[in-house]
N, C-alpha and C. Protein backbone atom coordinates (compact mmCIF):
# COMPACT_ATOMS: atom_id res chain seq x y z
N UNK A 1 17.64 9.52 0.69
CA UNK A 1 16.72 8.41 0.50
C UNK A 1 16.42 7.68 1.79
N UNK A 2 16.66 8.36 3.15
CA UNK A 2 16.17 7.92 4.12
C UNK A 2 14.72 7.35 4.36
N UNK A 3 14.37 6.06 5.07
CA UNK A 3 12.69 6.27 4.97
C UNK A 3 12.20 7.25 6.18
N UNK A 4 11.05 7.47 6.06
CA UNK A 4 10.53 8.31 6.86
C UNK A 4 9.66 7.42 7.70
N UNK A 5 9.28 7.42 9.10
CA UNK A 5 8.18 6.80 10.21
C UNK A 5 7.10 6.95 9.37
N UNK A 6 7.00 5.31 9.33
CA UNK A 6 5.27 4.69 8.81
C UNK A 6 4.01 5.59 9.02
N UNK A 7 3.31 5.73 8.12
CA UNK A 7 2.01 6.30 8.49
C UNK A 7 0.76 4.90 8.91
N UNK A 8 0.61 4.64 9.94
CA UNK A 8 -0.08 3.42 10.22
C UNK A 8 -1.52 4.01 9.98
N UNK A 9 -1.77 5.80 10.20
CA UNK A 9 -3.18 5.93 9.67
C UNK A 9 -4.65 5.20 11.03
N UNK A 10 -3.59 4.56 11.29
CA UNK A 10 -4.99 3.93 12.74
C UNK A 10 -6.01 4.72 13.09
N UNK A 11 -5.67 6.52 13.91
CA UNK A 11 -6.37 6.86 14.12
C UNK A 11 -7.04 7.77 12.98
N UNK A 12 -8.69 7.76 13.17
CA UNK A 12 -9.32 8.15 12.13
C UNK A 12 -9.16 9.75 11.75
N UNK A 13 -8.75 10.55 12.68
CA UNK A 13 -8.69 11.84 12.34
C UNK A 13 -7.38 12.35 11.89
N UNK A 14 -6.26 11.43 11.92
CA UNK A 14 -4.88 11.48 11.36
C UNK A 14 -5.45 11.42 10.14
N UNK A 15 -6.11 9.99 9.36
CA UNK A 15 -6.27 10.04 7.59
C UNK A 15 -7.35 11.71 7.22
N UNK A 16 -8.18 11.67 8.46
CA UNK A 16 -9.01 12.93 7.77
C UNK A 16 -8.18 14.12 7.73
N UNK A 17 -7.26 14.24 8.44
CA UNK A 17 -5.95 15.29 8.65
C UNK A 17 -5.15 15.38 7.34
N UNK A 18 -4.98 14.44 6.89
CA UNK A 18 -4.24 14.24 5.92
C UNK A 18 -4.91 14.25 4.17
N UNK A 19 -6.01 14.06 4.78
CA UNK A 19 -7.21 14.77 3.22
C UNK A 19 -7.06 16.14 3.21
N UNK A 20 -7.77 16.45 4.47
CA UNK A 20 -7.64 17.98 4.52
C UNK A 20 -6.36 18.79 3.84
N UNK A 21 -5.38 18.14 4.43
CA UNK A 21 -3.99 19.11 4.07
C UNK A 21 -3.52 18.82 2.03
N UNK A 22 -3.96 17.35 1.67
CA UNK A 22 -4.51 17.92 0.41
C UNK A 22 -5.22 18.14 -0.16
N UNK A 23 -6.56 18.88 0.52
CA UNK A 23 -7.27 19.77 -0.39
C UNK A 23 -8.76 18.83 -0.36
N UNK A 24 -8.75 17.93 0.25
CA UNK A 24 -9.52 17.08 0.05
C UNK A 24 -10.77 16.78 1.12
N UNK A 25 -11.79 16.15 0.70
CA UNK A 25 -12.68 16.12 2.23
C UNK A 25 -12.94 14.73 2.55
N UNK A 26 -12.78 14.51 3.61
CA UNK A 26 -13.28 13.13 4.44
C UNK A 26 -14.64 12.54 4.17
N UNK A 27 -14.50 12.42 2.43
CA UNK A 27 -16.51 11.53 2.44
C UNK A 27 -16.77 11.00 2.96
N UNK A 28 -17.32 10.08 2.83
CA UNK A 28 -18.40 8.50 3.24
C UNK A 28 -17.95 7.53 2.87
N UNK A 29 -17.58 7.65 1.54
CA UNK A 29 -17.24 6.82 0.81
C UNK A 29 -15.68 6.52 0.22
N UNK A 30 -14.53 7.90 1.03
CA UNK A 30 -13.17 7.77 1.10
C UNK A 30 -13.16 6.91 2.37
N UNK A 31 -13.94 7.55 3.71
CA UNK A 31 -13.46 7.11 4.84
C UNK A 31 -13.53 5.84 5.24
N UNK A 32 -15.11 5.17 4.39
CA UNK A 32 -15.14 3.49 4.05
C UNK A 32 -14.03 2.67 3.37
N UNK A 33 -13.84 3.39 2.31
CA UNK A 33 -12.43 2.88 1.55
C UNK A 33 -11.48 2.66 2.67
N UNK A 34 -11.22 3.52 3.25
CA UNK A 34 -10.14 3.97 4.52
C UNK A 34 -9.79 2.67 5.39
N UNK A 35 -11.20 2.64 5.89
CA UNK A 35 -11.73 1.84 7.06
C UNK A 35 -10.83 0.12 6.61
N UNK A 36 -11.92 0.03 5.58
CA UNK A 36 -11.26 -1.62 5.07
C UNK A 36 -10.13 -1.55 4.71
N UNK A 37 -9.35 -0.76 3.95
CA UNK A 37 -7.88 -0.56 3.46
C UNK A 37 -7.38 -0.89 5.18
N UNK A 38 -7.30 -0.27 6.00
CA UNK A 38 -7.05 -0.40 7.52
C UNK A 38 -7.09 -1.72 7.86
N UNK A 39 -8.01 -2.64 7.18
CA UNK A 39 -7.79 -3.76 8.31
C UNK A 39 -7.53 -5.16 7.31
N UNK A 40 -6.99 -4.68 5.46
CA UNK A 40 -6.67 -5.35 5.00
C UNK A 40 -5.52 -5.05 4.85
N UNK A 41 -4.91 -4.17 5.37
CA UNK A 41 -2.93 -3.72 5.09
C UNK A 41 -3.04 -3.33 3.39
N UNK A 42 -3.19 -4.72 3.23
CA UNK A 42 -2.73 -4.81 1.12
C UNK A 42 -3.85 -5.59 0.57
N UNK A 43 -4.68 -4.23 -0.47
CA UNK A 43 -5.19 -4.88 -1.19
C UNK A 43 -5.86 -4.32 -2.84
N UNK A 44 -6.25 -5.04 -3.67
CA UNK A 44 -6.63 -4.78 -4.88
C UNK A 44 -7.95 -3.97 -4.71
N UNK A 45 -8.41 -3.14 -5.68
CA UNK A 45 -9.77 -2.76 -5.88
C UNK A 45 -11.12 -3.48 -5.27
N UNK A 46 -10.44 -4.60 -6.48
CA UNK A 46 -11.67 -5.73 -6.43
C UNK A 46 -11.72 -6.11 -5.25
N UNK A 47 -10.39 -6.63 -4.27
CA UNK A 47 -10.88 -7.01 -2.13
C UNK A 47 -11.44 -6.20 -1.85
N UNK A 48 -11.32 -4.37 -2.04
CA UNK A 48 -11.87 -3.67 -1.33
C UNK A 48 -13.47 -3.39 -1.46
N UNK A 49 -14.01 -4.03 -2.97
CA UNK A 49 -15.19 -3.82 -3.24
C UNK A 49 -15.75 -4.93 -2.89
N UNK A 50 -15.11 -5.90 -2.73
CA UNK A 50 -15.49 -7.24 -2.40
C UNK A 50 -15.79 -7.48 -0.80
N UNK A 51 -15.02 -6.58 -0.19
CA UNK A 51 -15.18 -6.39 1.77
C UNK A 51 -16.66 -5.47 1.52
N UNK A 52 -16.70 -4.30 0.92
CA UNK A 52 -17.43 -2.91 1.26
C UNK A 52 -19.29 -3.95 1.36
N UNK A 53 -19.23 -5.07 -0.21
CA UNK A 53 -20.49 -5.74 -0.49
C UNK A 53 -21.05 -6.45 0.48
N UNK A 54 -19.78 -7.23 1.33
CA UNK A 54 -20.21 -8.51 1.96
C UNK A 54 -20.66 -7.68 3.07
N UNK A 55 -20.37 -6.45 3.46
CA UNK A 55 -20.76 -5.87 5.23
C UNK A 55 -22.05 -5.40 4.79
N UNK A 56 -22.69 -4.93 3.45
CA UNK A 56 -23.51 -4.12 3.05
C UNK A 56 -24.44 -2.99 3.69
N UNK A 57 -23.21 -2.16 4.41
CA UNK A 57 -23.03 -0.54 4.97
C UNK A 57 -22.71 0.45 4.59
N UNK A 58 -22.31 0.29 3.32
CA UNK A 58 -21.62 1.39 2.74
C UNK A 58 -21.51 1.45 1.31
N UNK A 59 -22.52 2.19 0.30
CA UNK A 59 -22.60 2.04 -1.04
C UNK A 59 -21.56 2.78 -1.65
N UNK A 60 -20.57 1.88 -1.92
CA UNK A 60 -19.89 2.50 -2.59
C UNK A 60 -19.65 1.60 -4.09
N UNK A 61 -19.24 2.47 -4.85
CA UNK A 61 -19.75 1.65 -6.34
C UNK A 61 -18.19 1.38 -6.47
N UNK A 62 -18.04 0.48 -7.24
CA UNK A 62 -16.81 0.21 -7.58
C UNK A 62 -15.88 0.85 -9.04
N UNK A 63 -16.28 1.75 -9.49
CA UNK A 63 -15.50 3.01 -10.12
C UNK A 63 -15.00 3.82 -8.66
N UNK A 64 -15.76 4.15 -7.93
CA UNK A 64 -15.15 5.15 -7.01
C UNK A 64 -14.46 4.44 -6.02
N UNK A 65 -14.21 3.24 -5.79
CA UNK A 65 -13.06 2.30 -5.34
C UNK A 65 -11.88 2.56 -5.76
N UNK A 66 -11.81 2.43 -6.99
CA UNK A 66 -11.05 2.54 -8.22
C UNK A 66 -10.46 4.04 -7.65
N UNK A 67 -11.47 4.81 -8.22
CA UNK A 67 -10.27 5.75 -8.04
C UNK A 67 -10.33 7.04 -6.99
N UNK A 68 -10.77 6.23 -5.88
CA UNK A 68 -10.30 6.70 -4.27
C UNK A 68 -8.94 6.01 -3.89
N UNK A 69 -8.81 4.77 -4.18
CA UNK A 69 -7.76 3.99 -3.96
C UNK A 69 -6.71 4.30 -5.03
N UNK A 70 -6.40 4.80 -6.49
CA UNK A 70 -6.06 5.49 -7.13
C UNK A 70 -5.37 7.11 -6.70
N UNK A 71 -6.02 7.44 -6.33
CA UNK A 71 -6.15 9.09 -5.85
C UNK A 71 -5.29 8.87 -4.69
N UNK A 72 -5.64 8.18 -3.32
CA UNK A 72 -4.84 8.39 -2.29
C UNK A 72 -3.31 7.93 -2.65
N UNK A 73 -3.23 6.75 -3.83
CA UNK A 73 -1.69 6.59 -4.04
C UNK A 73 -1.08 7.75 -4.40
N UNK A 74 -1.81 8.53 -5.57
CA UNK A 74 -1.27 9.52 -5.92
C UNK A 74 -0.58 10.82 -5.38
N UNK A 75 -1.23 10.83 -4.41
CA UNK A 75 -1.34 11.41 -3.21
C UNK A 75 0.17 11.48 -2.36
N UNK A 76 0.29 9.89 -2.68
CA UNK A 76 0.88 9.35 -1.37
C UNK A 76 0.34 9.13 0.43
N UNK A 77 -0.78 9.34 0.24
CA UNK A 77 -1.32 8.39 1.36
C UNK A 77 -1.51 7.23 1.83
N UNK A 78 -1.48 6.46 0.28
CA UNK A 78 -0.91 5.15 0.25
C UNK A 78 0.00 4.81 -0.81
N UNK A 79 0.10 3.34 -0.99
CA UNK A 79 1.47 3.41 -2.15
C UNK A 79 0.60 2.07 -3.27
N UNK A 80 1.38 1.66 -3.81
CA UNK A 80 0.71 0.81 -4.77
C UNK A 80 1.81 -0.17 -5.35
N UNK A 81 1.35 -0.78 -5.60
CA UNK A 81 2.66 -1.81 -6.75
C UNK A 81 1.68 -3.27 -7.18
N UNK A 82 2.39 -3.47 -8.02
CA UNK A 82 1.41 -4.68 -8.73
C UNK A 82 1.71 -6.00 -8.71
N UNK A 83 1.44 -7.03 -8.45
CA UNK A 83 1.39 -7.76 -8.68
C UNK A 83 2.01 -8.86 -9.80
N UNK A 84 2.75 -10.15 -9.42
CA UNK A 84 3.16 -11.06 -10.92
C UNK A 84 2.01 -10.91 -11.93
N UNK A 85 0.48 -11.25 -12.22
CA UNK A 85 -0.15 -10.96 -12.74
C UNK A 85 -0.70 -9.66 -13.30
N UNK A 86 -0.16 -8.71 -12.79
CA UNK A 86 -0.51 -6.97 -13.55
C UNK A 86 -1.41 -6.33 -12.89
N UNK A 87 -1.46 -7.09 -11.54
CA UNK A 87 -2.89 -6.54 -10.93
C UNK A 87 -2.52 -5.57 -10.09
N UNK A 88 -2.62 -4.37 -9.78
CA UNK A 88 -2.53 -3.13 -8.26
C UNK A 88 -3.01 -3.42 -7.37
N UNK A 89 -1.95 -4.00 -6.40
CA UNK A 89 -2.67 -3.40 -5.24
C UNK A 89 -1.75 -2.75 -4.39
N UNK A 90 -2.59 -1.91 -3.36
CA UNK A 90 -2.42 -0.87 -2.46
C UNK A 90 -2.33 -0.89 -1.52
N UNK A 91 -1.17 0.05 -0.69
CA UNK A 91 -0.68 -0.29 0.53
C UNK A 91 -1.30 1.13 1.96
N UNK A 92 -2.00 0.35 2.48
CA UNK A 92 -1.77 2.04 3.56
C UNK A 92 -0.37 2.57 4.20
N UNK A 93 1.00 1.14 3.76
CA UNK A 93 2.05 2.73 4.54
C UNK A 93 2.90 2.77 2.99
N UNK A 94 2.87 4.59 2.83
CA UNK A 94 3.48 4.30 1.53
C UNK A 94 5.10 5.12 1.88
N UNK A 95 5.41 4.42 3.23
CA UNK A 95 7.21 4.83 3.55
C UNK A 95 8.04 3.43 2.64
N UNK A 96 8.78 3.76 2.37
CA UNK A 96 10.01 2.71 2.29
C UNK A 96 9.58 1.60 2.82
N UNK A 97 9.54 0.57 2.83
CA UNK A 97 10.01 -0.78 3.45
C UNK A 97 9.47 -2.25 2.15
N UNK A 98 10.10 -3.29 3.11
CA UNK A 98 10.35 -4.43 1.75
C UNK A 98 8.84 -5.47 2.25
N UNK A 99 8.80 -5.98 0.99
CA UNK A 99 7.45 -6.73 0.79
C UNK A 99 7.50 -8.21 0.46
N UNK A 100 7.17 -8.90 1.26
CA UNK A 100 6.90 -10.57 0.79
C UNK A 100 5.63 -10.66 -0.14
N UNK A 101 5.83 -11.17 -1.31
CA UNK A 101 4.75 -11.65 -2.08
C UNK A 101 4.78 -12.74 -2.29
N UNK A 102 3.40 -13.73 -1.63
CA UNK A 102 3.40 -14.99 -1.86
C UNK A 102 2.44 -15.34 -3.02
N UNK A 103 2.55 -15.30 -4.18
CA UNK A 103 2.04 -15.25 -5.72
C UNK A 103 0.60 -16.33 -5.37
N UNK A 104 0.68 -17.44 -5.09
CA UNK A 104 -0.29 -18.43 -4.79
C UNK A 104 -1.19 -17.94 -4.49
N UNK A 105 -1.48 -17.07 -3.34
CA UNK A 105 -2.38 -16.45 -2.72
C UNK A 105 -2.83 -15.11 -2.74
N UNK A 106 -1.54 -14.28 -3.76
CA UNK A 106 -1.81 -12.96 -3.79
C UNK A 106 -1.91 -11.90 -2.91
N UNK A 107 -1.33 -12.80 -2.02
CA UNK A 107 -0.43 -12.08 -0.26
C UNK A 107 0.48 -11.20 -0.20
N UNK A 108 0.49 -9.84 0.55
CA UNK A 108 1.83 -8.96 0.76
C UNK A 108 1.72 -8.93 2.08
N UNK A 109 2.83 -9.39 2.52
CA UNK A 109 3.45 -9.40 3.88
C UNK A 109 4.49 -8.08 3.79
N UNK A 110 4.68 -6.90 4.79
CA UNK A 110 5.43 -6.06 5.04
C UNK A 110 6.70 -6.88 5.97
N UNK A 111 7.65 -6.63 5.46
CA UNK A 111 8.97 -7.10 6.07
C UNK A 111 9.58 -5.50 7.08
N UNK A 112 9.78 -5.30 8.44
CA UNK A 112 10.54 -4.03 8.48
C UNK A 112 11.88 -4.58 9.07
N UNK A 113 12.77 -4.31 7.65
CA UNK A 113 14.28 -4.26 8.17
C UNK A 113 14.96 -3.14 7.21
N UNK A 114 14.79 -1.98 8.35
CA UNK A 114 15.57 -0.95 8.22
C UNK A 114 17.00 -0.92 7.74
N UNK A 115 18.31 -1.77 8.18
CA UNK A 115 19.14 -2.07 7.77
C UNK A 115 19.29 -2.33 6.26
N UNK A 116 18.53 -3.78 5.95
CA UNK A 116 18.56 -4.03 4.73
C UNK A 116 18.22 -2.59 3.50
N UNK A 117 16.80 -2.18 3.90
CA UNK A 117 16.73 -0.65 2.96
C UNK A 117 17.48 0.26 3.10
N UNK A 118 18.24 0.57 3.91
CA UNK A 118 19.08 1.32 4.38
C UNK A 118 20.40 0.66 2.92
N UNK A 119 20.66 -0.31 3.26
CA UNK A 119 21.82 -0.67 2.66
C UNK A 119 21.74 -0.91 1.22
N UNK A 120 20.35 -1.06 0.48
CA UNK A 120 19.56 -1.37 -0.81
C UNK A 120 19.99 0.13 -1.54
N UNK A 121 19.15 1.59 -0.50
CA UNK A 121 18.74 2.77 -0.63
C UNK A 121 20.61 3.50 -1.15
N UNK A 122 21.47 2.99 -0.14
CA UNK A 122 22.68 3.63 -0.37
C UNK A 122 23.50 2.86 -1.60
N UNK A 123 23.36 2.02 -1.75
CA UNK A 123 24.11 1.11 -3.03
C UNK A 123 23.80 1.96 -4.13
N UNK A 124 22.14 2.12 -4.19
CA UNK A 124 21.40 2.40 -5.45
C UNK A 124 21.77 3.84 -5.51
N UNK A 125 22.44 4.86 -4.56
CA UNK A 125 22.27 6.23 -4.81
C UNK A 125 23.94 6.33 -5.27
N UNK A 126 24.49 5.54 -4.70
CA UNK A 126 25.86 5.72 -5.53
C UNK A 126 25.95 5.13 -6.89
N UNK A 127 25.34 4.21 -7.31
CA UNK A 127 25.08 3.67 -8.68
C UNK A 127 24.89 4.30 -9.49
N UNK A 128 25.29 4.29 -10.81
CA UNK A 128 25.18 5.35 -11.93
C UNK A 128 24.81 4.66 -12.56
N UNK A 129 22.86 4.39 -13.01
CA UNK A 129 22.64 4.13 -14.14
C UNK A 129 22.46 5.06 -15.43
N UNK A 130 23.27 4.94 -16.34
CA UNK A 130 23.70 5.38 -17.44
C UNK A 130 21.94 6.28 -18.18
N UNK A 131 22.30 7.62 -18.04
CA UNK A 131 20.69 8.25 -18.33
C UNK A 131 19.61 8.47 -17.55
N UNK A 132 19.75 7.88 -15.79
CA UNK A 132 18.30 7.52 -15.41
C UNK A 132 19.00 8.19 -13.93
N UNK A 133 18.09 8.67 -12.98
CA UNK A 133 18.68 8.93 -11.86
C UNK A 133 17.62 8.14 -10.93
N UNK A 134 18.22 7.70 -9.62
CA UNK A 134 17.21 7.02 -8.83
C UNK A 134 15.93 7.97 -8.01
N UNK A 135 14.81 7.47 -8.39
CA UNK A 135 13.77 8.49 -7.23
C UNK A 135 13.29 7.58 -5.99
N UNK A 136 13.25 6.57 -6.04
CA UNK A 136 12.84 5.82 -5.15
C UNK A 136 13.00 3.84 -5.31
N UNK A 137 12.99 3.30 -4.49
CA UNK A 137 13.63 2.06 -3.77
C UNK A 137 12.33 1.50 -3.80
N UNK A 138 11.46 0.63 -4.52
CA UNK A 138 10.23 -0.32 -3.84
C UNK A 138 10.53 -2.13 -4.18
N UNK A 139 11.12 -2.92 -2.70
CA UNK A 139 11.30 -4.29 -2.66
C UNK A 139 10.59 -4.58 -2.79
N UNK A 140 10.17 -6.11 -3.26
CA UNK A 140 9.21 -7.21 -3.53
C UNK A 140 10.25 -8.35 -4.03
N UNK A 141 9.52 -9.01 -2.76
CA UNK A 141 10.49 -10.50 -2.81
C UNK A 141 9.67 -11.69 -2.91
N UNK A 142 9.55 -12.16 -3.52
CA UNK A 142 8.50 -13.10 -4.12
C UNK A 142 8.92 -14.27 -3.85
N UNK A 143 7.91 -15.10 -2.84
CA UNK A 143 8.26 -16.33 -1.91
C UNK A 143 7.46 -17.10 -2.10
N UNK A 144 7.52 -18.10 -1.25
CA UNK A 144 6.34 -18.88 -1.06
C UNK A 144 6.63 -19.45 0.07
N UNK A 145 5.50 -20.36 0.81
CA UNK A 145 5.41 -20.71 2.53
C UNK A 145 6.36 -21.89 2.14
N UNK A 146 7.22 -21.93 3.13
CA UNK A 146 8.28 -22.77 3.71
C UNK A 146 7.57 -24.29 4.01
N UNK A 147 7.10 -23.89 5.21
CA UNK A 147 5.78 -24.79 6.41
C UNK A 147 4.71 -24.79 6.28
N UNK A 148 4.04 -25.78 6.31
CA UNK A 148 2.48 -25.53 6.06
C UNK A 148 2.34 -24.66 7.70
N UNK A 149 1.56 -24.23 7.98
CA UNK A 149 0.74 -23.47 8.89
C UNK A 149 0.61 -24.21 10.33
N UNK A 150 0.76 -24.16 11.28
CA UNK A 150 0.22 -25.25 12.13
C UNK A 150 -1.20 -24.64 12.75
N UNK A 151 -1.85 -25.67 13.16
CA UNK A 151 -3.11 -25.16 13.49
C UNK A 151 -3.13 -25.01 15.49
């Protein structure tokens, strides 16, 4: 249950690399998905259809939001997890690591402390829950801001 080095995805021919190898082709309308997923880290359907409208460059309808952003989790090109409210949203690195959720705002902050998953990952593999075997480790630590912000 080691994690594996982040896929940060930055450069554009790494994600088209990574369609390719499953089977897949670099549309218009994945690589737009792509693009904004890239410079929102974490987000729901609805941000990503909500970025694609406001630039209005790129028609993409929001079923195929849905399930481009769908598809690459599946994938594992990205990862997913939901929200206190039931809502998905999606991550471009879908390695191991722990997540701040600030509920107010509907914020995921990536935390990287290797140690801590490291030490989460090995507890949980010696643990015997009764019927169930472990496949995977996903933190979410649900916070809220300490400090207001300084300007």
């Amino acid at each position: 249950m080691s994690s594996p080095q982040p896929h940060t995805w930055e450069d554009a021919e790494a994600f088209k690399k990574a369609l390719k190898d499953k089977g897949l082709k670099a549309t218009r309308q994945r690589v737009a998905v792509h693009e904004v997923m890239m410079e929102l880290g974490h987000a729901s359907a609805d941000q990503v259809c909500e970025t694609l409208a406001s630039r209005g460059s790129s028609k993409v309808t929001t079923a195929s939001v849905y399930n481009i952003l769908a598809q690459m989790a599946f994938l594992g090109i990205y990862s997913h997890r939901f929200s206190i409210g039931g809502k998905m949203y999606f991550d471009v690195d879908p390695t191991c690591h722990l997540h701040l959720y600030e509920p107010l705002s509907g914020q995921y902050f990536d935390v990287q402390d290797e140690e801590l998953v490291e030490y989460i990952e090995t507890r949980c593999k010696r643990r015997r829950f009764k019927g169930y075997k472990v496949d995977a480790v996903d933190i979410q630590i649900i916070c809220h801001q300490s400090q207001p912000k300084k300007k």
